[in-house]
PDB file of N, CA and C in Angstrom:
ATOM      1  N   UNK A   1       8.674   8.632   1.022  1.00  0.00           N
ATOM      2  CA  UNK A   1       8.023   7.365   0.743  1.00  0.00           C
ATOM      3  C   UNK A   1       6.820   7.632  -0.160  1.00  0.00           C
ATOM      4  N   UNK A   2       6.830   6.833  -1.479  1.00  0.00           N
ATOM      5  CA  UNK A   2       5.461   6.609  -2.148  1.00  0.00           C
ATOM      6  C   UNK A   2       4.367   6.162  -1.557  1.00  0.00           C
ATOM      7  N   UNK A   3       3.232   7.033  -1.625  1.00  0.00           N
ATOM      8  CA  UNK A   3       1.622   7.247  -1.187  1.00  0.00           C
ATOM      9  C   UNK A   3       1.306   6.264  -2.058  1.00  0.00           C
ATOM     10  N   UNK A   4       2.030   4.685  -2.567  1.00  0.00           N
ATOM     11  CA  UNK A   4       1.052   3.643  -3.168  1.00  0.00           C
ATOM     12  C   UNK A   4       1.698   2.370  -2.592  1.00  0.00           C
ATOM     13  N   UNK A   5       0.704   1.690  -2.572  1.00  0.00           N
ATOM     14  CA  UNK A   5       0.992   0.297  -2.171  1.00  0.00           C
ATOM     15  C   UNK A   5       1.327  -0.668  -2.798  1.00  0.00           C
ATOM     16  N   UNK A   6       2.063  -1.284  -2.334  1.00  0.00           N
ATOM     17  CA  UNK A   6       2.678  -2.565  -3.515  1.00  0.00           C
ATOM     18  C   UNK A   6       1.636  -3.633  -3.722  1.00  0.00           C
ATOM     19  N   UNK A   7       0.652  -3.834  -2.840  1.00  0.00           N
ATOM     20  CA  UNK A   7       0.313  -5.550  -3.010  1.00  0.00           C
ATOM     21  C   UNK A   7      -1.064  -5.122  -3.920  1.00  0.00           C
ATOM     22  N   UNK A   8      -1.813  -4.102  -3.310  1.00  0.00           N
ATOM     23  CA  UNK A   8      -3.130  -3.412  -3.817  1.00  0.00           C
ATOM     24  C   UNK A   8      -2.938  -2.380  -5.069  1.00  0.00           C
ATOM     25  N   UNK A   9      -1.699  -2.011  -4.848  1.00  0.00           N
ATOM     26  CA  UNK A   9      -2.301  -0.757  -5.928  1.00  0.00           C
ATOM     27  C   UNK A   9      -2.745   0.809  -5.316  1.00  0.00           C
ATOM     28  N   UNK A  10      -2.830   0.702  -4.065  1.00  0.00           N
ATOM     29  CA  UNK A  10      -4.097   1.913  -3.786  1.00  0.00           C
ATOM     30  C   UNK A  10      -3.028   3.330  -3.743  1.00  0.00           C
ATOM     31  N   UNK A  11      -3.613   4.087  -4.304  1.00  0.00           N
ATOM     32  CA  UNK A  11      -2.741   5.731  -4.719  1.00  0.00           C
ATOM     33  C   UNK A  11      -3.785   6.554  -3.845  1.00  0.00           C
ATOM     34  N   UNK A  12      -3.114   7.989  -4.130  1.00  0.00           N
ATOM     35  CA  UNK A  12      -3.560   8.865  -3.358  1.00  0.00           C
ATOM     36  C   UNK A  12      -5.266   9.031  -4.340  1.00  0.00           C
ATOM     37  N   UNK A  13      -6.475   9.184  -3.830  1.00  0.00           N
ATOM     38  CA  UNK A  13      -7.573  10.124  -4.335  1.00  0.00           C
ATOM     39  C   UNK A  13      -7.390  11.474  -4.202  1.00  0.00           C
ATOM     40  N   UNK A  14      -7.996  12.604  -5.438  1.00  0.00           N
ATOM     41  CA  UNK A  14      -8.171  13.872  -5.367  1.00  0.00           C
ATOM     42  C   UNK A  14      -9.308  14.209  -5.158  1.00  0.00           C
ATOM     43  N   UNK A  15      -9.550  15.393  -4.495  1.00  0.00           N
ATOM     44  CA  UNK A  15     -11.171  16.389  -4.387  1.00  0.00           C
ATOM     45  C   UNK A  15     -10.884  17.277  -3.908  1.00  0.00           C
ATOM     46  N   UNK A  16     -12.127  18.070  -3.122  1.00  0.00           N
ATOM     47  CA  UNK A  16     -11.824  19.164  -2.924  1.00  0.00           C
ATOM     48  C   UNK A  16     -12.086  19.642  -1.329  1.00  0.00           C
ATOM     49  N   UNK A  17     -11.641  20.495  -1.178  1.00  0.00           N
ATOM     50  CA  UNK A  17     -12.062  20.969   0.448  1.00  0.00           C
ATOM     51  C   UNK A  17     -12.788  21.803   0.240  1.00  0.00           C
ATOM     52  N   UNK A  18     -13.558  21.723   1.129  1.00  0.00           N
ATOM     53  CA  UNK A  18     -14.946  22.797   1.075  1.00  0.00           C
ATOM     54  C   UNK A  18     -14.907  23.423   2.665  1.00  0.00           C
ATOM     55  N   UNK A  19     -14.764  25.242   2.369  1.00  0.00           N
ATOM     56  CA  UNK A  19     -15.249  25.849   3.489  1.00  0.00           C
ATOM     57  C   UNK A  19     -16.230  25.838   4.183  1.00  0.00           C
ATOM     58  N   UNK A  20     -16.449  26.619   5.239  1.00  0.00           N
ATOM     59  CA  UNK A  20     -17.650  26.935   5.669  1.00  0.00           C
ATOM     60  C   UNK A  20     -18.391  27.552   4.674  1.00  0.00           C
ATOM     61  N   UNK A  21     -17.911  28.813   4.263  1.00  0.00           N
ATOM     62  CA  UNK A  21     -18.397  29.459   2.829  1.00  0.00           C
ATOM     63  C   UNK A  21     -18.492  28.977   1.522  1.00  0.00           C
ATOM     64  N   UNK A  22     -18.276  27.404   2.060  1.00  0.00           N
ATOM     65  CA  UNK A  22     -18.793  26.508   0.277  1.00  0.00           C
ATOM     66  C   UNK A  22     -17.730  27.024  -0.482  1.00  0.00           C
ATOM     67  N   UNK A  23     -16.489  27.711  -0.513  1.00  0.00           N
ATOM     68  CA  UNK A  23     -15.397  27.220  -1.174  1.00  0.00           C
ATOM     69  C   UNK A  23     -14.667  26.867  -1.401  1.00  0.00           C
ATOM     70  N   UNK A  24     -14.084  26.158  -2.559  1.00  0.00           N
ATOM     71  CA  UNK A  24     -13.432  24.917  -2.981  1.00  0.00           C
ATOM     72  C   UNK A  24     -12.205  25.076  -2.901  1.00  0.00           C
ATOM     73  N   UNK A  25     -11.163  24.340  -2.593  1.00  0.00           N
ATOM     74  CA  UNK A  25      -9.537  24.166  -3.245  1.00  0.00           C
ATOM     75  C   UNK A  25      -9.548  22.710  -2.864  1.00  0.00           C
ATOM     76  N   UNK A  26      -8.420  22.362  -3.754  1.00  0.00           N
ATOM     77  CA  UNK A  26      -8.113  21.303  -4.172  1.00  0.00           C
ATOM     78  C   UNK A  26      -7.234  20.283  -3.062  1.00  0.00           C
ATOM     79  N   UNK A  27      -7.660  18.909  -2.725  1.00  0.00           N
ATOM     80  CA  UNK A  27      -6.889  18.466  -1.538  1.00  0.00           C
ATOM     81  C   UNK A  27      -6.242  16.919  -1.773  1.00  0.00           C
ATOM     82  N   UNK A  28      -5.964  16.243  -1.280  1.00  0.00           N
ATOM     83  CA  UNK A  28      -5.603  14.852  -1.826  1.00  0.00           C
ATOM     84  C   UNK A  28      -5.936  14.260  -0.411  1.00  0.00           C
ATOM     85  N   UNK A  29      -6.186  12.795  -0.944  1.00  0.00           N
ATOM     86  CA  UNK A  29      -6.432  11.674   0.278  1.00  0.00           C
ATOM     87  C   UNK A  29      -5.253  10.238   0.101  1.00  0.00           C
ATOM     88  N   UNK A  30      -4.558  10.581   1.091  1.00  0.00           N
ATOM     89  CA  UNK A  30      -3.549   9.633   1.011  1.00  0.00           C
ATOM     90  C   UNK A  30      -3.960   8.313   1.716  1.00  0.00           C
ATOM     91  N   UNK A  31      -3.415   7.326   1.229  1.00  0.00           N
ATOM     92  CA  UNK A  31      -3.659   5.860   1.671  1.00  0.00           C
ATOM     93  C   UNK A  31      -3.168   5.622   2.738  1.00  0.00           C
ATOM     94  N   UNK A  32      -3.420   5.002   4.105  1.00  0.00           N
ATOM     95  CA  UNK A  32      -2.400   4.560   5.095  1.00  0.00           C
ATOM     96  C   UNK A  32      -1.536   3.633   4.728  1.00  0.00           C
ATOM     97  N   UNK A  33      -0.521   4.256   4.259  1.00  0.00           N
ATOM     98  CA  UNK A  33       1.005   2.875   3.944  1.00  0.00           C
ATOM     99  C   UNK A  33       1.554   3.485   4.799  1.00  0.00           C
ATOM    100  N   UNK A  34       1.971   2.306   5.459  1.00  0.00           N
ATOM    101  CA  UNK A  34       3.041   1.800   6.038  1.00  0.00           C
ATOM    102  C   UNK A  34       4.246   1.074   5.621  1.00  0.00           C
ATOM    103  N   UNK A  35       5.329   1.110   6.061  1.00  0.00           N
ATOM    104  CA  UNK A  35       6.897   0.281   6.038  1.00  0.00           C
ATOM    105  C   UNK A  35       7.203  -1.030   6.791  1.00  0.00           C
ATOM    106  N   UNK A  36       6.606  -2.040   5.784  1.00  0.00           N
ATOM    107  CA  UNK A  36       7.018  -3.017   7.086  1.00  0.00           C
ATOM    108  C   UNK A  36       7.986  -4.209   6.331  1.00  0.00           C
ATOM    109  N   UNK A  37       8.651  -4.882   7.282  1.00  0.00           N
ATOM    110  CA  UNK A  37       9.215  -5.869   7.066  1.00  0.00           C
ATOM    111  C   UNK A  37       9.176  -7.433   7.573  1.00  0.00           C
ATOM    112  N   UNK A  38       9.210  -8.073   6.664  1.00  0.00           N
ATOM    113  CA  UNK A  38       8.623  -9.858   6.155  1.00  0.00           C
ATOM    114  C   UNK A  38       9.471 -10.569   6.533  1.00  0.00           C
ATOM    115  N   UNK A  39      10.045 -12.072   7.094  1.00  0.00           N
ATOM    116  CA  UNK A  39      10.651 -12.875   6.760  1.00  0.00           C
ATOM    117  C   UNK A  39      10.500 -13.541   5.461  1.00  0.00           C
ATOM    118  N   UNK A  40      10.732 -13.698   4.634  1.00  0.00           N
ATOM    119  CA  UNK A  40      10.579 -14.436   3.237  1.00  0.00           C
ATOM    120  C   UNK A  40      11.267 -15.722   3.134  1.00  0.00           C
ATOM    121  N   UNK A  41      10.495 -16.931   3.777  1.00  0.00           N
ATOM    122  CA  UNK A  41      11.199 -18.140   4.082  1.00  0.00           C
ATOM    123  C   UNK A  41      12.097 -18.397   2.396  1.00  0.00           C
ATOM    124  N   UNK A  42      11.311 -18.786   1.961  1.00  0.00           N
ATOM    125  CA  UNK A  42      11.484 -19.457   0.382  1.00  0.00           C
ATOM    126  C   UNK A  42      12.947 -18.795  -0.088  1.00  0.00           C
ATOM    127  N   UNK A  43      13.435 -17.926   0.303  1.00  0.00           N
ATOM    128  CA  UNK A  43      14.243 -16.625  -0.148  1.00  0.00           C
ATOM    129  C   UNK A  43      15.641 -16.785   1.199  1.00  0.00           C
ATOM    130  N   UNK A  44      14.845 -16.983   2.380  1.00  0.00           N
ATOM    131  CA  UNK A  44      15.799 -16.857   3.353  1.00  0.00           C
ATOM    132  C   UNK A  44      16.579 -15.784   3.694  1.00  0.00           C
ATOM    133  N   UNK A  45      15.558 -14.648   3.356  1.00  0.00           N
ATOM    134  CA  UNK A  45      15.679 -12.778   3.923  1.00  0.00           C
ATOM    135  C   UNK A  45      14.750 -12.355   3.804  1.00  0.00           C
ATOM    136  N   UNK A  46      14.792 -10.834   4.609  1.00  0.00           N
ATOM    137  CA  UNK A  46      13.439 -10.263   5.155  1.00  0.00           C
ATOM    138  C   UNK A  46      13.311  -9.275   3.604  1.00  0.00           C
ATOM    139  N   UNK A  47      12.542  -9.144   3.581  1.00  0.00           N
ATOM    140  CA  UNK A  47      11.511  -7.965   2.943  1.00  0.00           C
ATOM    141  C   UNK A  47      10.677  -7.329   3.070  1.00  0.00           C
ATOM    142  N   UNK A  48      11.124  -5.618   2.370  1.00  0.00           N
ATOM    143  CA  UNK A  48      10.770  -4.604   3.074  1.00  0.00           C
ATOM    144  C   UNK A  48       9.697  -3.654   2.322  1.00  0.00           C
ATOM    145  N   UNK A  49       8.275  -4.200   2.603  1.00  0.00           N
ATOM    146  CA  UNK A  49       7.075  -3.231   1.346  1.00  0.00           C
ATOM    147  C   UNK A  49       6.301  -2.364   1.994  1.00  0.00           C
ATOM    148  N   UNK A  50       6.008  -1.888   1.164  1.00  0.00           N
ATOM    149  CA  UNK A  50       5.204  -0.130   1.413  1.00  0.00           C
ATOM    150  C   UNK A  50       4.048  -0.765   1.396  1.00  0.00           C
ATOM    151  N   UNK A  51       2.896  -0.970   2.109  1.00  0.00           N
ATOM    152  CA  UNK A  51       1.895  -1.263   2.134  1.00  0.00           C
ATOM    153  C   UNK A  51       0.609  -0.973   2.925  1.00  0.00           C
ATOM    154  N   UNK A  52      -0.714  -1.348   2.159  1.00  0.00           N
ATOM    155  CA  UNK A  52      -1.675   0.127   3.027  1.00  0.00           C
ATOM    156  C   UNK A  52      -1.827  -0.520   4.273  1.00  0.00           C
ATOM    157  N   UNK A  53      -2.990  -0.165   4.830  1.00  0.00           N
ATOM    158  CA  UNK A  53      -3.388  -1.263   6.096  1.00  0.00           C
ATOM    159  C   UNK A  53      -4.168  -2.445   5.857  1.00  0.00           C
ATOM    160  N   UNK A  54      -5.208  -1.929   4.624  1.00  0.00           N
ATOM    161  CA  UNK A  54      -5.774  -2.955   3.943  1.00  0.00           C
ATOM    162  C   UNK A  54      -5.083  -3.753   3.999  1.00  0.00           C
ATOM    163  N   UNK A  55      -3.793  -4.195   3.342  1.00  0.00           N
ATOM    164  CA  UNK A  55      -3.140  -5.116   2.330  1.00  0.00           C
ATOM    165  C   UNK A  55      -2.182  -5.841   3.636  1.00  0.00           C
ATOM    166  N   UNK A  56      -2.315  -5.009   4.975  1.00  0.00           N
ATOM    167  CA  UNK A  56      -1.491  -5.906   5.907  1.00  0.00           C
ATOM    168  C   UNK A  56      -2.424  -6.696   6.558  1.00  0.00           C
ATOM    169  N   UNK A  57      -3.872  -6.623   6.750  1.00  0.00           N
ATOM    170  CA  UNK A  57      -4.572  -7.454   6.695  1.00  0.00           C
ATOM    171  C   UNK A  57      -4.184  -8.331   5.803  1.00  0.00           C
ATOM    172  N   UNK A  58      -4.125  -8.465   4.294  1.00  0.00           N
ATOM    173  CA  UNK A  58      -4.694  -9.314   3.493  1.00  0.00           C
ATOM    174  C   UNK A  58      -3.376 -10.360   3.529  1.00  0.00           C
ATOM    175  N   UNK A  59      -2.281  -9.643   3.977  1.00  0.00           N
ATOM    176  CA  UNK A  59      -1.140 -10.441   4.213  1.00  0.00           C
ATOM    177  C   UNK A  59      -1.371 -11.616   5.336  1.00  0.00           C
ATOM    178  N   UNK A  60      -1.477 -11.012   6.177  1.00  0.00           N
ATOM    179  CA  UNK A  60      -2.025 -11.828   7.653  1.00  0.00           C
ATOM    180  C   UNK A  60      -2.761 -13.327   7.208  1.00  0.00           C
ATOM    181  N   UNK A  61      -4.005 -12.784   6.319  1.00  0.00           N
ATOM    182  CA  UNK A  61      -4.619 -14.066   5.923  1.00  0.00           C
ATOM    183  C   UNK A  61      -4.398 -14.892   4.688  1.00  0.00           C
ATOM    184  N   UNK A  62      -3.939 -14.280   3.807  1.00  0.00           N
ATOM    185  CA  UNK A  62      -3.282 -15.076   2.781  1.00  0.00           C
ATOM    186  C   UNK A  62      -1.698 -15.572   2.829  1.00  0.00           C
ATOM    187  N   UNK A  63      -0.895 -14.961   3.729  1.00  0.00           N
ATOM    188  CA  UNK A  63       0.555 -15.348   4.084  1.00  0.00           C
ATOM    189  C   UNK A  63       1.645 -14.601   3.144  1.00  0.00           C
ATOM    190  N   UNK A  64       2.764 -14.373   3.716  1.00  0.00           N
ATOM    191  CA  UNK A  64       3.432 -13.724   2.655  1.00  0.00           C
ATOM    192  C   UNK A  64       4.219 -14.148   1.411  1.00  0.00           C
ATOM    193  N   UNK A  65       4.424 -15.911   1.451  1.00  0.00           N
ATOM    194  CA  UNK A  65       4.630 -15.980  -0.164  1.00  0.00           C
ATOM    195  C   UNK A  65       3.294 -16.210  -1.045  1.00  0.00           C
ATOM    196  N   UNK A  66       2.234 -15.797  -0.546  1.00  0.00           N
ATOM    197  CA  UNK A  66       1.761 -15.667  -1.815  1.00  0.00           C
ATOM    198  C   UNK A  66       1.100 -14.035  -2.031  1.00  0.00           C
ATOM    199  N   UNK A  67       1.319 -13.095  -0.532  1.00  0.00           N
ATOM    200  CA  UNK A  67       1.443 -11.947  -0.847  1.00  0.00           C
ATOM    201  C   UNK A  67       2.595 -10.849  -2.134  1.00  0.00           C
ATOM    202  N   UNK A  68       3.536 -11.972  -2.120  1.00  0.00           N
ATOM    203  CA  UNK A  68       5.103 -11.610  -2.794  1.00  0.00           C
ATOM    204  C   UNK A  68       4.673 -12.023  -3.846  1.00  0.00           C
ATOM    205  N   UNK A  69       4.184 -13.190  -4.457  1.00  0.00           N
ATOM    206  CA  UNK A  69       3.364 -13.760  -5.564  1.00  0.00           C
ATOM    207  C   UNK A  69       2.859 -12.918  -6.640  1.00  0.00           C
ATOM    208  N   UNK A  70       2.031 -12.456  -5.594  1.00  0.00           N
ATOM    209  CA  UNK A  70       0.809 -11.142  -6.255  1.00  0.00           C
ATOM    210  C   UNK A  70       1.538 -10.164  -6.090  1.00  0.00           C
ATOM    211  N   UNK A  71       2.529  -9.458  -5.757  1.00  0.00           N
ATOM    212  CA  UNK A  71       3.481  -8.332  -6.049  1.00  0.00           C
ATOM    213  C   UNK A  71       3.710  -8.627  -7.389  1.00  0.00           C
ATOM    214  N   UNK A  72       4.716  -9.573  -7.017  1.00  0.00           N
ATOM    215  CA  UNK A  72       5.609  -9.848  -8.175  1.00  0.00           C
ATOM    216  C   UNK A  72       4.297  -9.782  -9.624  1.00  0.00           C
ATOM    217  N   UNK A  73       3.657 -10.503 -10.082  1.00  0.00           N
ATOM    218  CA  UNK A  73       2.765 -10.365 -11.074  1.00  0.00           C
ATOM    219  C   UNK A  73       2.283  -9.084 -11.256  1.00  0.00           C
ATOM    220  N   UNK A  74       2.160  -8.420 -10.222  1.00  0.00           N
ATOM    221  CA  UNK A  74       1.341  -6.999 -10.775  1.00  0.00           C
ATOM    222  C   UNK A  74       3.122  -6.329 -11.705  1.00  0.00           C
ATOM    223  N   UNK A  75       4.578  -6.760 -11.639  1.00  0.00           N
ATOM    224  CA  UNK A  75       5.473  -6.194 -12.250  1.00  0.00           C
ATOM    225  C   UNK A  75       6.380  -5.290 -11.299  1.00  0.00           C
ATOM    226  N   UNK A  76       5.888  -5.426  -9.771  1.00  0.00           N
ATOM    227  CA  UNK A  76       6.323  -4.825  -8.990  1.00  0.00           C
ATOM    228  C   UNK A  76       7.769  -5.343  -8.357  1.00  0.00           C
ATOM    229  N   UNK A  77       9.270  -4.551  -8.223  1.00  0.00           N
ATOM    230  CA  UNK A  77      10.458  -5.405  -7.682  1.00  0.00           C
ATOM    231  C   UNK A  77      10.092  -5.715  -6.235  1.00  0.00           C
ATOM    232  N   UNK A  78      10.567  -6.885  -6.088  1.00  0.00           N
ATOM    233  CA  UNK A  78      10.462  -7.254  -4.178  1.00  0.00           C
ATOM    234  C   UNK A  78      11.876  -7.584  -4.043  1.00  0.00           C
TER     235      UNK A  78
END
């Protein structure tokens, strides 16, 4: 599964890990996505998006056709 979210956008961040001894290698920070699945009235089937936790909040309060809305415009398939 892709480390990005459909509704936000949000990708993995890079930096670094730091020892005790202050040295560096290189680490990544992955987004919490999750797999979840929608009823999509308008459509009359479920749908199934990769999305962070943020964005299942933002679903909750904005609803999911106009979460699918803002997919769809960013160019994303639903």
């Amino acid at each position: 599964m892709s480390a990005r979210c459909q509704l936000t956008g949000a990708k993995p961040g890079f930096g670094n890990r730091i020892s005790h001894s202050h040295r560096r290698t290189s680490r990544r920070f992955d987004p919490n996505v999750q797999r979840k699945r929608y009823w999509l009235a308008s459509e009359g089937r479920h749908v199934r998006l990769v999305l962070s936790a943020k964005a299942i909040k933002t679903v909750d309060v904005i609803g999911i056709e106009a979460a699918v809305a803002r997919i769809r415009a960013r160019g994303v398939k639903v």
